[in-house]
PDB file of N, CA and C in Angstrom:
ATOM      1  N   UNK A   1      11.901   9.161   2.812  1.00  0.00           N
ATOM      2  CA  UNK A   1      12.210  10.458   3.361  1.00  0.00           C
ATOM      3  C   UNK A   1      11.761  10.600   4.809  1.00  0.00           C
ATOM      4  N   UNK A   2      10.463  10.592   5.186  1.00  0.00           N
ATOM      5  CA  UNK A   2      10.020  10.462   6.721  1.00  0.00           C
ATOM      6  C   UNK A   2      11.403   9.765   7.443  1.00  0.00           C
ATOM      7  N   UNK A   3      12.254   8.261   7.136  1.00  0.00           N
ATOM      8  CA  UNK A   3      12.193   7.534   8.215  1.00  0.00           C
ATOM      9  C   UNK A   3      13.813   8.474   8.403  1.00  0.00           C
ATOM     10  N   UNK A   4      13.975   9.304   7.530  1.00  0.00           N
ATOM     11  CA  UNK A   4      15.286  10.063   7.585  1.00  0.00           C
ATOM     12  C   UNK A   4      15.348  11.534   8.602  1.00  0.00           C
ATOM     13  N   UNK A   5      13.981  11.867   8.040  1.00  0.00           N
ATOM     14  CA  UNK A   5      13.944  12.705   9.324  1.00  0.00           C
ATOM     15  C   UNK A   5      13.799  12.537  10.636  1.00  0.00           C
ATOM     16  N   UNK A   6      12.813  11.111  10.577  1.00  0.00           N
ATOM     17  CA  UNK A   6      12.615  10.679  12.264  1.00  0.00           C
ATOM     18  C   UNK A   6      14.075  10.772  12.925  1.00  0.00           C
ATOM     19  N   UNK A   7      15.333  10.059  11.897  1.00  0.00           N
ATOM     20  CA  UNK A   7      16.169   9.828  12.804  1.00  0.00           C
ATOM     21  C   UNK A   7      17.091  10.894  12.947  1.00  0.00           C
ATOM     22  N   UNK A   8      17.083  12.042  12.106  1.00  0.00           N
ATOM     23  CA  UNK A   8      17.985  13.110  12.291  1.00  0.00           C
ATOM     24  C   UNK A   8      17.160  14.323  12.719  1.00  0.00           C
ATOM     25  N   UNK A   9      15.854  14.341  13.037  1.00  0.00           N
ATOM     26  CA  UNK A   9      15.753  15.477  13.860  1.00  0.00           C
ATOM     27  C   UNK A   9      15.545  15.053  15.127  1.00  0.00           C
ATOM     28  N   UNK A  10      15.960  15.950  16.238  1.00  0.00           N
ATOM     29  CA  UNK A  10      15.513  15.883  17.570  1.00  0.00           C
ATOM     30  C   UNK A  10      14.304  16.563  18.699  1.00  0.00           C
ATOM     31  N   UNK A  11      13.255  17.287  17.626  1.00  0.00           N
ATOM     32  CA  UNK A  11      12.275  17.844  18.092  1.00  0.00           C
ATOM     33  C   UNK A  11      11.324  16.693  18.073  1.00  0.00           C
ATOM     34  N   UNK A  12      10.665  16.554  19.455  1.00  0.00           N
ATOM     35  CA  UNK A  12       9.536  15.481  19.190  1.00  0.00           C
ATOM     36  C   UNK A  12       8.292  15.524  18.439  1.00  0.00           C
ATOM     37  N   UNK A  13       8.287  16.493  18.539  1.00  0.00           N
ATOM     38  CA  UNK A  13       7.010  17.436  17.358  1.00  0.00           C
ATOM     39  C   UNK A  13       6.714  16.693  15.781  1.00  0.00           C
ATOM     40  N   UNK A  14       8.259  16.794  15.262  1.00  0.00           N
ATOM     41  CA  UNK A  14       8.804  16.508  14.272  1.00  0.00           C
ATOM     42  C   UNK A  14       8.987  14.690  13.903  1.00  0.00           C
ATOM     43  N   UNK A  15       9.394  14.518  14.998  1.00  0.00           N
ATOM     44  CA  UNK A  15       9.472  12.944  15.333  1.00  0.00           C
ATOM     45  C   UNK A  15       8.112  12.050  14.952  1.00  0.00           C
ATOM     46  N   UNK A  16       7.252  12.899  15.597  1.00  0.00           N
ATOM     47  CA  UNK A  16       5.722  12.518  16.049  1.00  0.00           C
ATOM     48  C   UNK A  16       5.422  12.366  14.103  1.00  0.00           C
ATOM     49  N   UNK A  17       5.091  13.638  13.306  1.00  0.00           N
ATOM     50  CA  UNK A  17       4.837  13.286  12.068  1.00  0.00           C
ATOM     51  C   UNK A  17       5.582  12.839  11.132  1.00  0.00           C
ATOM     52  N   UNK A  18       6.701  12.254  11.515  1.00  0.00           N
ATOM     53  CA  UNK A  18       7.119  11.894  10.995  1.00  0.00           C
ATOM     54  C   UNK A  18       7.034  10.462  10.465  1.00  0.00           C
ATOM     55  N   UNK A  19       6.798   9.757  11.860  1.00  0.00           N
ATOM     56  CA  UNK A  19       6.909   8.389  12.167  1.00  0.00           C
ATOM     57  C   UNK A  19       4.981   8.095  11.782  1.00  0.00           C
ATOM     58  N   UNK A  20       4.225   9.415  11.914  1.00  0.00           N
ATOM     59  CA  UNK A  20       2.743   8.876  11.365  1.00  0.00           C
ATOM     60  C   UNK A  20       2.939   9.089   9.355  1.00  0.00           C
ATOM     61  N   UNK A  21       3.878  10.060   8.715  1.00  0.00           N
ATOM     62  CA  UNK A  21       4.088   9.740   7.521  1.00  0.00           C
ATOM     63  C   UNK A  21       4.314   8.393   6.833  1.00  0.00           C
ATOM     64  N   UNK A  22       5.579   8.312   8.078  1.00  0.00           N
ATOM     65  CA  UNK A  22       6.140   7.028   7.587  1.00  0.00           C
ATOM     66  C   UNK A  22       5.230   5.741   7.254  1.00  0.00           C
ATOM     67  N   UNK A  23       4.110   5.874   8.358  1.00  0.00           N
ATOM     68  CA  UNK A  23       2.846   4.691   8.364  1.00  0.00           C
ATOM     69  C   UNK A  23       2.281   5.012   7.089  1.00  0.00           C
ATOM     70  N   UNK A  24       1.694   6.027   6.613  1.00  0.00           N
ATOM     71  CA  UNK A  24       0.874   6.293   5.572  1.00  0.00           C
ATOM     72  C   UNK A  24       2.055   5.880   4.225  1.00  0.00           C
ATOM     73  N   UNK A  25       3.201   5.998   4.491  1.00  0.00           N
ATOM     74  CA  UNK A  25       3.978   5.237   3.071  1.00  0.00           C
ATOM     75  C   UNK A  25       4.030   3.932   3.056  1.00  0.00           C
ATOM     76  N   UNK A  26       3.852   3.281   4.390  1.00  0.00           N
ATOM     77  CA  UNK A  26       4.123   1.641   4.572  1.00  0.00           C
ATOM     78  C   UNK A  26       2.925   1.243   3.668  1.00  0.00           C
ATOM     79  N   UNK A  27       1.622   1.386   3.754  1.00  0.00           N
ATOM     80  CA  UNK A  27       0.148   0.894   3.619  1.00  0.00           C
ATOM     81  C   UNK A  27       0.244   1.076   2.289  1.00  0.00           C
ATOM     82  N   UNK A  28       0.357   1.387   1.544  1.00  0.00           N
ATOM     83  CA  UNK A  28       0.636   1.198  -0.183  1.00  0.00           C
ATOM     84  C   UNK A  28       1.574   0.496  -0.350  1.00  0.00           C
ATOM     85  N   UNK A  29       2.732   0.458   0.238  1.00  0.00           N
ATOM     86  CA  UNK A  29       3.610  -0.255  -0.404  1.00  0.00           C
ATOM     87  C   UNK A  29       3.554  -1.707   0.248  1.00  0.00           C
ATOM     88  N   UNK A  30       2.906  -2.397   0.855  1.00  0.00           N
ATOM     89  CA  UNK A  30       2.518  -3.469   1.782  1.00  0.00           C
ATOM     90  C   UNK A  30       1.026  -4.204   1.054  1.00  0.00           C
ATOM     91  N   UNK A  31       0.425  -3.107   0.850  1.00  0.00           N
ATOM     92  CA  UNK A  31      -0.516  -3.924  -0.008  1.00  0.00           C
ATOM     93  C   UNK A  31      -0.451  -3.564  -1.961  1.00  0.00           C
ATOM     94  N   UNK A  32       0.640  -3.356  -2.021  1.00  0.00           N
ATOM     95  CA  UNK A  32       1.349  -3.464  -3.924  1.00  0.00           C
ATOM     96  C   UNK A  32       2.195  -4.523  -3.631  1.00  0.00           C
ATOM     97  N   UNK A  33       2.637  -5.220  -2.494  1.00  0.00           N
ATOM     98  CA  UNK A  33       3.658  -5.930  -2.315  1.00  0.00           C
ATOM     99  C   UNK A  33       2.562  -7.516  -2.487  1.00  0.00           C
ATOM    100  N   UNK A  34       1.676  -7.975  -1.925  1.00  0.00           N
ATOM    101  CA  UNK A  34       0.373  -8.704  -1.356  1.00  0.00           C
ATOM    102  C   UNK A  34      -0.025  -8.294  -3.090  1.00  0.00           C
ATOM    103  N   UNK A  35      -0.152  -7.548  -3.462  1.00  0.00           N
ATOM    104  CA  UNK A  35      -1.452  -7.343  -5.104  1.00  0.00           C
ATOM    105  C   UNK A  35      -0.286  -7.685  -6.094  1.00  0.00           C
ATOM    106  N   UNK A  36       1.120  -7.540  -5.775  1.00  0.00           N
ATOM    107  CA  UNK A  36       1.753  -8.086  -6.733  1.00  0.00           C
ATOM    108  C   UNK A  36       2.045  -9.943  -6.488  1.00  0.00           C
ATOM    109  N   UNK A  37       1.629 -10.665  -5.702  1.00  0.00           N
ATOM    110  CA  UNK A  37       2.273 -11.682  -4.831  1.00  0.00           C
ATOM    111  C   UNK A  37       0.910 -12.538  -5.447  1.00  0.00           C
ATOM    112  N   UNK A  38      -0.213 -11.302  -5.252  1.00  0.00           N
ATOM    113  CA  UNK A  38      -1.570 -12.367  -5.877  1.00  0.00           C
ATOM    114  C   UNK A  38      -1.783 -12.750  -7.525  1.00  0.00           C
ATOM    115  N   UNK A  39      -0.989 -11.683  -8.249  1.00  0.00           N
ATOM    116  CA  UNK A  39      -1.211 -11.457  -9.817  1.00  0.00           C
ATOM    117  C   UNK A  39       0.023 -12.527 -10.299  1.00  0.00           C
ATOM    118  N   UNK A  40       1.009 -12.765  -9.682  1.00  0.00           N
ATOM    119  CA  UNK A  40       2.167 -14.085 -10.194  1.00  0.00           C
ATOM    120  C   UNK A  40       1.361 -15.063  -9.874  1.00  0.00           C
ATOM    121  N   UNK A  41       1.103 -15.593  -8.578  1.00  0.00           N
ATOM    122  CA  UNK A  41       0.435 -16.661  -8.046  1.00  0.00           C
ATOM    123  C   UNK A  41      -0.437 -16.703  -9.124  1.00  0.00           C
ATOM    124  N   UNK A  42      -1.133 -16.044  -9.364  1.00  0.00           N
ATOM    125  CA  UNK A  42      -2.559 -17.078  -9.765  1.00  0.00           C
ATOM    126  C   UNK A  42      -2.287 -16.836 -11.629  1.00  0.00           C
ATOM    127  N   UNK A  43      -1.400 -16.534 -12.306  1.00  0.00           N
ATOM    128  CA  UNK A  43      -0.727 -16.680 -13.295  1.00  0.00           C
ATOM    129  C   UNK A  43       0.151 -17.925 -13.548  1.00  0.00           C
ATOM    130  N   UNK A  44       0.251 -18.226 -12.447  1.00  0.00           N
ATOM    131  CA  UNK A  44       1.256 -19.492 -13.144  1.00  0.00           C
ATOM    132  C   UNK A  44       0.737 -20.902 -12.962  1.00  0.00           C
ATOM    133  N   UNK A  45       1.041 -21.695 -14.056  1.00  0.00           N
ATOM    134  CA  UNK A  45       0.947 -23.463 -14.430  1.00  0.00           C
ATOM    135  C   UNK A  45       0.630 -23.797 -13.057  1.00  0.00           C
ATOM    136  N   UNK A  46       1.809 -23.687 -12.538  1.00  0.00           N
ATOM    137  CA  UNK A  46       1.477 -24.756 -10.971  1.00  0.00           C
ATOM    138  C   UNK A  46       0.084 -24.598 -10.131  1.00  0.00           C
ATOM    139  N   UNK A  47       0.021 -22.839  -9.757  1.00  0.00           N
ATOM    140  CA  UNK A  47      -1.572 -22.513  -9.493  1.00  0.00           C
ATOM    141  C   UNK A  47      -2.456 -23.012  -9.680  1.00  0.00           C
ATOM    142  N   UNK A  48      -2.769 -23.518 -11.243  1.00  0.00           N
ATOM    143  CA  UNK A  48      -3.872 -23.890 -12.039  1.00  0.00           C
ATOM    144  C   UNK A  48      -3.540 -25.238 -12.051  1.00  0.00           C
ATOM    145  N   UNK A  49      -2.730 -26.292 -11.649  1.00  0.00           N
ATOM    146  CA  UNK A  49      -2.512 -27.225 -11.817  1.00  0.00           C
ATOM    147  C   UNK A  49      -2.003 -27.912 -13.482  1.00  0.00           C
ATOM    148  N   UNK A  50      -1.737 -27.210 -14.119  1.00  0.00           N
ATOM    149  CA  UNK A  50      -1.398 -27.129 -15.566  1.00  0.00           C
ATOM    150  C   UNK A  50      -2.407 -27.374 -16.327  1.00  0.00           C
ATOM    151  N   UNK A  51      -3.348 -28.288 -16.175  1.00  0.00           N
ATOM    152  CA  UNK A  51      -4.197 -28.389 -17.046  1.00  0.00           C
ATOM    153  C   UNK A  51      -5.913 -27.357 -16.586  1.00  0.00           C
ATOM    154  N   UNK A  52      -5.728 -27.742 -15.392  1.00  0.00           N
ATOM    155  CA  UNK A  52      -7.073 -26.858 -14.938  1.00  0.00           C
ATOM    156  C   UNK A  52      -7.232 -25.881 -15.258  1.00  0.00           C
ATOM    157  N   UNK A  53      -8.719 -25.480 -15.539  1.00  0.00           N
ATOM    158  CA  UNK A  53      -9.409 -23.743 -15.509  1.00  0.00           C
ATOM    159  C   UNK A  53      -8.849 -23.293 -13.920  1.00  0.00           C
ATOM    160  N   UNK A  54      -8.851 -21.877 -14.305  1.00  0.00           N
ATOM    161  CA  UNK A  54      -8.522 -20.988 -13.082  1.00  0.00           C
ATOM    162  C   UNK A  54      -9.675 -21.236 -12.205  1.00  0.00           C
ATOM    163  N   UNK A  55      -9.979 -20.750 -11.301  1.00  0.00           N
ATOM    164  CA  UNK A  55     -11.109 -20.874 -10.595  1.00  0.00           C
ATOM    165  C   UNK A  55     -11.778 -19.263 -10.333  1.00  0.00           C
ATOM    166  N   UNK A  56     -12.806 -18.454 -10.274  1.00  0.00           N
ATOM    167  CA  UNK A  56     -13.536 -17.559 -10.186  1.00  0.00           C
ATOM    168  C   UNK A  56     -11.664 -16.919  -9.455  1.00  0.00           C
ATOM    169  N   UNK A  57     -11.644 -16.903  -8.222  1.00  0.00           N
ATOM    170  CA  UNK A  57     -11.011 -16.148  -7.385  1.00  0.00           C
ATOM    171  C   UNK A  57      -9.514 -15.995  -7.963  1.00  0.00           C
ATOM    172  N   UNK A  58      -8.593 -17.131  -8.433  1.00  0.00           N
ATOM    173  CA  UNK A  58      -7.897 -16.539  -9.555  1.00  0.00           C
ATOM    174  C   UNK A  58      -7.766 -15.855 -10.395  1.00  0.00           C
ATOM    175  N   UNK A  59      -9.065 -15.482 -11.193  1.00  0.00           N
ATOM    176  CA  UNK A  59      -9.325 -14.669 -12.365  1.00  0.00           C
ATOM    177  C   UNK A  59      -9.591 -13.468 -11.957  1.00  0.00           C
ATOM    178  N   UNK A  60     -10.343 -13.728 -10.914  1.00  0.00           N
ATOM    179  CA  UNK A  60     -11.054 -12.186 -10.124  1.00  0.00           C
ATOM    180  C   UNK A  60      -9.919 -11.471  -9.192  1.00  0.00           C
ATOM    181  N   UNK A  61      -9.502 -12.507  -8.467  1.00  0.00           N
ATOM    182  CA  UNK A  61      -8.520 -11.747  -7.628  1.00  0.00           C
ATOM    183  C   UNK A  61      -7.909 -10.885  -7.517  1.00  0.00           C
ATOM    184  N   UNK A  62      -7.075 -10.890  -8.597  1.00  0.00           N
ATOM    185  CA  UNK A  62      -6.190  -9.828  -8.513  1.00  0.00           C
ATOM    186  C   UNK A  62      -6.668  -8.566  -8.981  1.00  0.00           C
ATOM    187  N   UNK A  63      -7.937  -8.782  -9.947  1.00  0.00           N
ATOM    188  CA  UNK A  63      -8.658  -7.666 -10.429  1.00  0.00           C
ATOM    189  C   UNK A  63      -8.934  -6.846  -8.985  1.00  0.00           C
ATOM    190  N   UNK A  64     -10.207  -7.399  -7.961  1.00  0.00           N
ATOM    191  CA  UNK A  64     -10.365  -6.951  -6.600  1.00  0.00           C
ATOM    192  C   UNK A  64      -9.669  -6.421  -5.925  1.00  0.00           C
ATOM    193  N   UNK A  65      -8.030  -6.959  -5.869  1.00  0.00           N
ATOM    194  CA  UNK A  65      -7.201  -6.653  -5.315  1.00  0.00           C
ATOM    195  C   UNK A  65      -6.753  -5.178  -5.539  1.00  0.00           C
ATOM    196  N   UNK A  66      -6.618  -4.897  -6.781  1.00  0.00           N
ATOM    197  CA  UNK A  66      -5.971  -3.543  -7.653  1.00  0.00           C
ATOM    198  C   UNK A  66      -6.889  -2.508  -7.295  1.00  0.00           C
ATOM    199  N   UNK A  67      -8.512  -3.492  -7.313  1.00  0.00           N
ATOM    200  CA  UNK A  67      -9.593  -1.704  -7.010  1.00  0.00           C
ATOM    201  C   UNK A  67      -9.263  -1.470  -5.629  1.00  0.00           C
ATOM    202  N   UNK A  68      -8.847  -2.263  -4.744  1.00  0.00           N
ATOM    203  CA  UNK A  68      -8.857  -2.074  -3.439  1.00  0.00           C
ATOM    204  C   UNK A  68      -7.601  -1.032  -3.053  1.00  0.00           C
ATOM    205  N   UNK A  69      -6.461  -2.056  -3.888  1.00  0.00           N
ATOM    206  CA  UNK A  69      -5.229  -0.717  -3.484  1.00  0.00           C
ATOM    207  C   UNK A  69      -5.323   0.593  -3.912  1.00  0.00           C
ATOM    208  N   UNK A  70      -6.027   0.616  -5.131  1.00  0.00           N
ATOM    209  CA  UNK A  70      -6.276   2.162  -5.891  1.00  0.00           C
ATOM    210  C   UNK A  70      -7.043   2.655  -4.810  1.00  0.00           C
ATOM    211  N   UNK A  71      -8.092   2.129  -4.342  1.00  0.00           N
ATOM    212  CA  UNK A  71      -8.878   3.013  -3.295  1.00  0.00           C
ATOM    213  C   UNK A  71      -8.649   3.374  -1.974  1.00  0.00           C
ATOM    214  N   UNK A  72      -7.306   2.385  -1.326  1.00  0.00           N
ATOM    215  CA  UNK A  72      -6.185   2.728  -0.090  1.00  0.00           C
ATOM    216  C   UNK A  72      -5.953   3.627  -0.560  1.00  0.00           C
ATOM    217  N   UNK A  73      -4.981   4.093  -1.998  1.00  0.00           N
ATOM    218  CA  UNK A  73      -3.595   4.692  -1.959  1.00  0.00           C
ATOM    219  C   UNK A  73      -4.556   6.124  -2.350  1.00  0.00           C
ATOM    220  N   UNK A  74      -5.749   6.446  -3.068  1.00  0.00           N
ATOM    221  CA  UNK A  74      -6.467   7.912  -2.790  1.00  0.00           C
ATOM    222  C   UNK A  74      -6.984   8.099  -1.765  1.00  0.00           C
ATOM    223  N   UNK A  75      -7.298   7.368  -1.219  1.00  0.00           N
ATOM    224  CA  UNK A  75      -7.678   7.771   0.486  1.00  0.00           C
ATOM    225  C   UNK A  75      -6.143   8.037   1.403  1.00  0.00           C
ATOM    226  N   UNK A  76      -5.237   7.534   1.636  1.00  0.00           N
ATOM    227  CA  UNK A  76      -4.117   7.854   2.367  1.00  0.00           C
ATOM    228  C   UNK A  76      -3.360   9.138   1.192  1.00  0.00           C
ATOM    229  N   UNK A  77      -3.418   9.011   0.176  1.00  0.00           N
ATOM    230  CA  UNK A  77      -3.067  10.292  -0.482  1.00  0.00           C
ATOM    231  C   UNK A  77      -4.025  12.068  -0.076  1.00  0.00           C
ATOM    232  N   UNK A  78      -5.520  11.374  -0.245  1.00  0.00           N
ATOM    233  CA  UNK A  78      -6.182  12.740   0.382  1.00  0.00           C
ATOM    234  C   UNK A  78      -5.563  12.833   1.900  1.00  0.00           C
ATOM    235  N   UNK A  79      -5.898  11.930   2.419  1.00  0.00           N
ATOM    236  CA  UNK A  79      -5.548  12.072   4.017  1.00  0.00           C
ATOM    237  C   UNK A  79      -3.826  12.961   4.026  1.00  0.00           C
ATOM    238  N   UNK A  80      -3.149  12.666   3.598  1.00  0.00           N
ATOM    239  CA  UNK A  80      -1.722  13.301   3.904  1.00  0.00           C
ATOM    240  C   UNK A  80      -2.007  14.800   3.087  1.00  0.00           C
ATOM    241  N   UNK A  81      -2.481  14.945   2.345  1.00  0.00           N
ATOM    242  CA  UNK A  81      -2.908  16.543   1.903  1.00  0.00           C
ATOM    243  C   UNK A  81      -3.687  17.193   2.656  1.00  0.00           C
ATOM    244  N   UNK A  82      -4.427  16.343   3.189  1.00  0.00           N
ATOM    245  CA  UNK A  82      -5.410  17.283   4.322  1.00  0.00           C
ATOM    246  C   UNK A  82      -4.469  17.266   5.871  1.00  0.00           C
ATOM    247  N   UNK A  83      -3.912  16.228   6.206  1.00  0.00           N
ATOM    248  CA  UNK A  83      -2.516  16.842   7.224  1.00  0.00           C
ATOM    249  C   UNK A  83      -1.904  17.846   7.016  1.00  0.00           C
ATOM    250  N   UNK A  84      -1.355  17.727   5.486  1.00  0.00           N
ATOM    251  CA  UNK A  84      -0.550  18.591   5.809  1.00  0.00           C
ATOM    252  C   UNK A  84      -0.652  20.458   5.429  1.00  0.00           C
ATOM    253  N   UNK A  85      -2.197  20.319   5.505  1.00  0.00           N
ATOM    254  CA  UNK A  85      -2.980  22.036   5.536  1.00  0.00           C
ATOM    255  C   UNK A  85      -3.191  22.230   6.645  1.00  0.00           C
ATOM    256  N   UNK A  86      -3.431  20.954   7.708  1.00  0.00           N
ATOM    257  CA  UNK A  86      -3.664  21.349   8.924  1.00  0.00           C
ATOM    258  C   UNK A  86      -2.481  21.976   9.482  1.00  0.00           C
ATOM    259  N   UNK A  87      -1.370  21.385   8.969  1.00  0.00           N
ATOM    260  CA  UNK A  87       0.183  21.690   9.956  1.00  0.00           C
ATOM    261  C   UNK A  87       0.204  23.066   9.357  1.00  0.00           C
ATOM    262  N   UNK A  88       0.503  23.374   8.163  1.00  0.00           N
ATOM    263  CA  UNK A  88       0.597  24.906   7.436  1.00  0.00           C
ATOM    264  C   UNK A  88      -0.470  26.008   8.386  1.00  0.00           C
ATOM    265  N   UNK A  89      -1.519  25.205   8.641  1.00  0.00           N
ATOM    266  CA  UNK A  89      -2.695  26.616   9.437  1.00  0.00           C
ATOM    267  C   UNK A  89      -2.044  26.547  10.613  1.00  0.00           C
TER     268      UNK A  89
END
């Protein structure tokens, strides 16, 4: 939605939050893209060499990975609620 308004409105005002929305939607979906890329990888035969144990960071990884995006995506979620009380005042 942001990158629709950037391009059909012509107030720069509008432009301006738009194009900083748009950032705050990229950053979740950029690192679910990376947390999904780590949870195949280290799931499959070839990874592990077929017979090998996983190694700590395989097993852990993607776990780390998930607390990390959960804790991006409520922080850029508070952050865009608290923007957008500022714009309403």
């Amino acid at each position: 939605m942001p990158i629709i308004v950037y391009f059909i409105s012509q107030d720069s005002e509008v432009k301006y939050h738009a194009r900083k929305s748009l950032i705050s939607h990229i950053i979740p979906v950029v690192l679910l893209i990376i947390l999904f890329i780590s949870i195949f990888s280290s799931f499959t035969p070839i990874a592990t060499g077929f017979n090998e144990q996983p190694s700590l960071w395989m097993a852990a990884g993607p776990l780390i990975l998930m607390a990390i995006y959960m804790l991006v995506y409520v922080i850029v979620m508070v952050w865009n609620i608290v923007q957008g009380i500022k714009v309403l005042r």
